[in-house]
N, C-alpha and C. Protein backbone atom coordinates (compact mmCIF):
# COMPACT_ATOMS: atom_id res chain seq x y z
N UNK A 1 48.83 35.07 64.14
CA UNK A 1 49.83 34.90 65.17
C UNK A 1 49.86 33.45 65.63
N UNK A 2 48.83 32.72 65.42
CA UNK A 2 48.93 31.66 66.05
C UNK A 2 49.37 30.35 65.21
N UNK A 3 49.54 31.25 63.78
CA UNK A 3 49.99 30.27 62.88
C UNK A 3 51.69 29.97 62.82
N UNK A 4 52.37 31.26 63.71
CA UNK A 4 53.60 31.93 63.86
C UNK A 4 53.78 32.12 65.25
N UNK A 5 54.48 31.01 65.83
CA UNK A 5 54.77 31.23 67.07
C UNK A 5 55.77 32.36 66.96
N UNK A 6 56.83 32.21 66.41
CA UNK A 6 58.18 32.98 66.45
C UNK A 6 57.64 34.82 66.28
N UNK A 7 56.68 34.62 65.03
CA UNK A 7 55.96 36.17 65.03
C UNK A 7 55.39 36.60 66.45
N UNK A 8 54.55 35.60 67.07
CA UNK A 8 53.88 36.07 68.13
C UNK A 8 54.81 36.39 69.45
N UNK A 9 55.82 35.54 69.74
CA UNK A 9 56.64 36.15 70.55
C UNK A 9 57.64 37.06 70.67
N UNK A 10 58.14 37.38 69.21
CA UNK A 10 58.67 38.61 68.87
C UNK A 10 57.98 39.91 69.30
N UNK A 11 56.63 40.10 69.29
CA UNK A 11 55.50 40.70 69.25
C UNK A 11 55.54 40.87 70.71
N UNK A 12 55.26 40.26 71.33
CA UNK A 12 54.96 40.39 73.16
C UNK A 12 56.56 40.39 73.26
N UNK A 13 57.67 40.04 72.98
CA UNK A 13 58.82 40.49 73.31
C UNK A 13 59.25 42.20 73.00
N UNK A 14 58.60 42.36 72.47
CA UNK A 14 58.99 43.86 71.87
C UNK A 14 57.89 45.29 72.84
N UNK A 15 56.75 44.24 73.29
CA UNK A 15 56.04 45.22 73.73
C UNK A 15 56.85 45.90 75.26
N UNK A 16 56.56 47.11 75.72
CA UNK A 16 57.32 48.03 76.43
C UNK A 16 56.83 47.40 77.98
N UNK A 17 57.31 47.38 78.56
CA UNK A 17 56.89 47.14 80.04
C UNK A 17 57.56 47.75 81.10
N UNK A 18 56.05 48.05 81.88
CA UNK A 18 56.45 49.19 82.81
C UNK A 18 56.03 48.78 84.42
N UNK A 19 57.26 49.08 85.22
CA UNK A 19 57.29 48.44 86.95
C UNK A 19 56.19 49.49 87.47
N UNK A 20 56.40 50.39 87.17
CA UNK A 20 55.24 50.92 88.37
C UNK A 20 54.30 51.59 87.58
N UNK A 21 52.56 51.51 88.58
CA UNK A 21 51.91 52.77 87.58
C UNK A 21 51.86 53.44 88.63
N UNK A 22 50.74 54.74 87.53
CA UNK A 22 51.14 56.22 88.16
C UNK A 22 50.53 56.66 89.27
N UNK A 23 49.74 55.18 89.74
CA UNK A 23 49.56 55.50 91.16
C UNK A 23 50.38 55.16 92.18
N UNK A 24 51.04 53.97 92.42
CA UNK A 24 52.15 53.73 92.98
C UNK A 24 53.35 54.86 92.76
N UNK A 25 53.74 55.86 91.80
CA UNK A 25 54.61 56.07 91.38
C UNK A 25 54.44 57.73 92.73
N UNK A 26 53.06 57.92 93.10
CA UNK A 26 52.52 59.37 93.34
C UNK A 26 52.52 58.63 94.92
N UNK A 27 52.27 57.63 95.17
CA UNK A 27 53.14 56.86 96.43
C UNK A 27 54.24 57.28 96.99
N UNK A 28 55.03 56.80 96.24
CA UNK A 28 56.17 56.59 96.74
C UNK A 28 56.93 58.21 96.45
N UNK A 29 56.68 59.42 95.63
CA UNK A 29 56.67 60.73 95.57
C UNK A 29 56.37 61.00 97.17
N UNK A 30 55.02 60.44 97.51
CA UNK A 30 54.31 61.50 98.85
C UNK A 30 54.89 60.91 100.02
N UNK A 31 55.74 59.81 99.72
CA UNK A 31 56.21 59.37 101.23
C UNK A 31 57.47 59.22 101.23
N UNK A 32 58.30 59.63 99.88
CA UNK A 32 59.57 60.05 99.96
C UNK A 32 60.39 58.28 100.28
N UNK A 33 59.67 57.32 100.07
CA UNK A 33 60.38 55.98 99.88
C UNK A 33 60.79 55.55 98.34
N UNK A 34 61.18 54.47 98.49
CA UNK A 34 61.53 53.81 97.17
C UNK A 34 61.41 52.54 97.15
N UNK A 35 61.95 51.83 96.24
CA UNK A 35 61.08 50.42 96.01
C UNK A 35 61.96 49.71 96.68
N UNK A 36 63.27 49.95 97.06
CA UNK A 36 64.43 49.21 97.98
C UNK A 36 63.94 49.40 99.80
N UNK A 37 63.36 50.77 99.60
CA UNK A 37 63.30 51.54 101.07
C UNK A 37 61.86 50.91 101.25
N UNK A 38 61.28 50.53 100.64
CA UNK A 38 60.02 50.44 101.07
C UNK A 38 59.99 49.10 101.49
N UNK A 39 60.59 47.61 100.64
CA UNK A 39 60.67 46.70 101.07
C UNK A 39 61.29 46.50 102.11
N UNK A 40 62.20 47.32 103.00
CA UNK A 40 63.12 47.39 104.02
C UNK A 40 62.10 47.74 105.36
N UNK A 41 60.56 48.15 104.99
CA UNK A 41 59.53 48.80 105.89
C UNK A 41 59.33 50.32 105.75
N UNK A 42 60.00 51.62 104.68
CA UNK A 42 59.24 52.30 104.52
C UNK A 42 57.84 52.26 104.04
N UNK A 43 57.00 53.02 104.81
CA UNK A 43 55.74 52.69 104.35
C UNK A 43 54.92 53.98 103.45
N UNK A 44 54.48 53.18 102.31
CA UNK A 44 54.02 54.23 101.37
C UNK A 44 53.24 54.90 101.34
N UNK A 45 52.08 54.63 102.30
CA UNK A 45 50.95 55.19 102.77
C UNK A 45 51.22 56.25 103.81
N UNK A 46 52.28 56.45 104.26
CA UNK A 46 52.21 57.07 105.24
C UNK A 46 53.38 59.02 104.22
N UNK A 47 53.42 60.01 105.54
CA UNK A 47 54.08 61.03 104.84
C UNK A 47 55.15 60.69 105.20
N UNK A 48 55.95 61.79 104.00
CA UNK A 48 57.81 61.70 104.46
C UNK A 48 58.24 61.86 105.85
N UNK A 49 56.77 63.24 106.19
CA UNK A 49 57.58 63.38 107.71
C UNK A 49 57.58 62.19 108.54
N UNK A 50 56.27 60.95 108.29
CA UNK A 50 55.82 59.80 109.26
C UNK A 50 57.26 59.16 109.30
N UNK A 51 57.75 58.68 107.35
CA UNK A 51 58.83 57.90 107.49
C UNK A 51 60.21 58.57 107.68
N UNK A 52 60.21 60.06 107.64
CA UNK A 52 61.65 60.17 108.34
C UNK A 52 61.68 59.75 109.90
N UNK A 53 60.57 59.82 110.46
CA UNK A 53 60.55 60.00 111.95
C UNK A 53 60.92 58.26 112.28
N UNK A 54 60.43 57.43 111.45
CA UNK A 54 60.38 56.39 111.44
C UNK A 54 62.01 55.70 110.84
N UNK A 55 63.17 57.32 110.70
CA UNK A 55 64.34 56.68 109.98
C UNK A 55 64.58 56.22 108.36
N UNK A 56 63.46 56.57 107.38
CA UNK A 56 63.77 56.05 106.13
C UNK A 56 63.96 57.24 105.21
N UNK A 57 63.73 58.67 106.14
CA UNK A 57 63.95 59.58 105.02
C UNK A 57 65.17 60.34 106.01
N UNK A 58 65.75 61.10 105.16
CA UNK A 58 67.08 61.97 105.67
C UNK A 58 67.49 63.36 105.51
N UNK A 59 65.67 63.65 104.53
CA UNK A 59 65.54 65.51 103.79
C UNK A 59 64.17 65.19 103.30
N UNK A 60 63.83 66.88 103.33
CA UNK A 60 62.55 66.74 102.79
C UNK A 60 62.60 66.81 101.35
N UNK A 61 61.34 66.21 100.71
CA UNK A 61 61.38 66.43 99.11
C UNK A 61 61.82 67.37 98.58
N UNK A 62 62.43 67.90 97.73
CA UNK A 62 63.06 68.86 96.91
C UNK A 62 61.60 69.86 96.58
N UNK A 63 60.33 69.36 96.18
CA UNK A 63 59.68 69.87 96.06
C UNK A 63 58.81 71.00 97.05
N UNK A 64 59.53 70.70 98.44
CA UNK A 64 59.01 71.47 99.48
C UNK A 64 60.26 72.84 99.35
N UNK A 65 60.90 72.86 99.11
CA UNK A 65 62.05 73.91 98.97
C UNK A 65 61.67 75.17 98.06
N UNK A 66 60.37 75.10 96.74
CA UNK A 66 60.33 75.77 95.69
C UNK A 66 59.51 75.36 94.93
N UNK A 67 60.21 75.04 93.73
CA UNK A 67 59.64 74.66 92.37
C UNK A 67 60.13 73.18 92.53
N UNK A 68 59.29 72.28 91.92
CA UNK A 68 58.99 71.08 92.28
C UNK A 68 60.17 70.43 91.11
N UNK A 69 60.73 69.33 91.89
CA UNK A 69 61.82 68.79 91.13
C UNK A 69 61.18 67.78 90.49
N UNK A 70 62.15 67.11 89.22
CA UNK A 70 61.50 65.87 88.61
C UNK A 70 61.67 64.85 89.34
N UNK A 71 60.79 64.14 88.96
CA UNK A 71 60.76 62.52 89.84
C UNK A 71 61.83 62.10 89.58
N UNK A 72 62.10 61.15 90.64
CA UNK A 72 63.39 60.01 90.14
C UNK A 72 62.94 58.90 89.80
N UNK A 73 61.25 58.61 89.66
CA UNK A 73 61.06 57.60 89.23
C UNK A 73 60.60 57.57 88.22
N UNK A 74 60.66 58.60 87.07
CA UNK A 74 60.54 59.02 85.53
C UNK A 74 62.14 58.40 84.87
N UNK A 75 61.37 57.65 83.98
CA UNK A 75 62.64 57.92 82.58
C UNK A 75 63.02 56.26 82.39
C-alpha cells in the first residue's frame, strides 16, 4: 500500500463508515431524542418522559404501545 498511494486510498475510501455506535444508538432509543434534538438540548441521558416534560418529545415510543417498533436509527 505504501508503494500505491492511489491503491491505498481507494482502500480507506471504500471502507463503510458508521455515525453512531450501538451505544449511543440505545441512547438516543431510551430518551426518545435525536441527533438534531439533542444538539438543540435534548438530553440523552435522561428518559423520554424527563425530555418530553422538558418539551423535546411529543409521544411516547412506539415501543411502549405493544410490540416494539424498528429503530429509526437503523438502515
Amino acid at each position: 500500500m505504501a508503494d500505491n498511494p492511489i491503491l491505498g486510498t481507494s482502500l480507506l475510501a471504500s471502507a463503510p463508515a458508521h455515525a453512531i455506535n450501538a451505544k449511543y444508538r440505545k441512547q438516543l432509543e431510551r430518551s426518545d431524542c435525536t441527533q438534531v434534538t439533542e444538539a438543540q438540548g435534548c438530553d440523552i441521558d435522561k428518559s423520554w418522559e424527563e425530555n418530553a416534560k422538558a418539551g423535546f418529545v411529543t409521544e411516547p415510543p412506539a415501543a411502549k404501545a405493544g410490540s416494539p417498533a424498528p429503530s429509526p436509527y437503523t438502515g
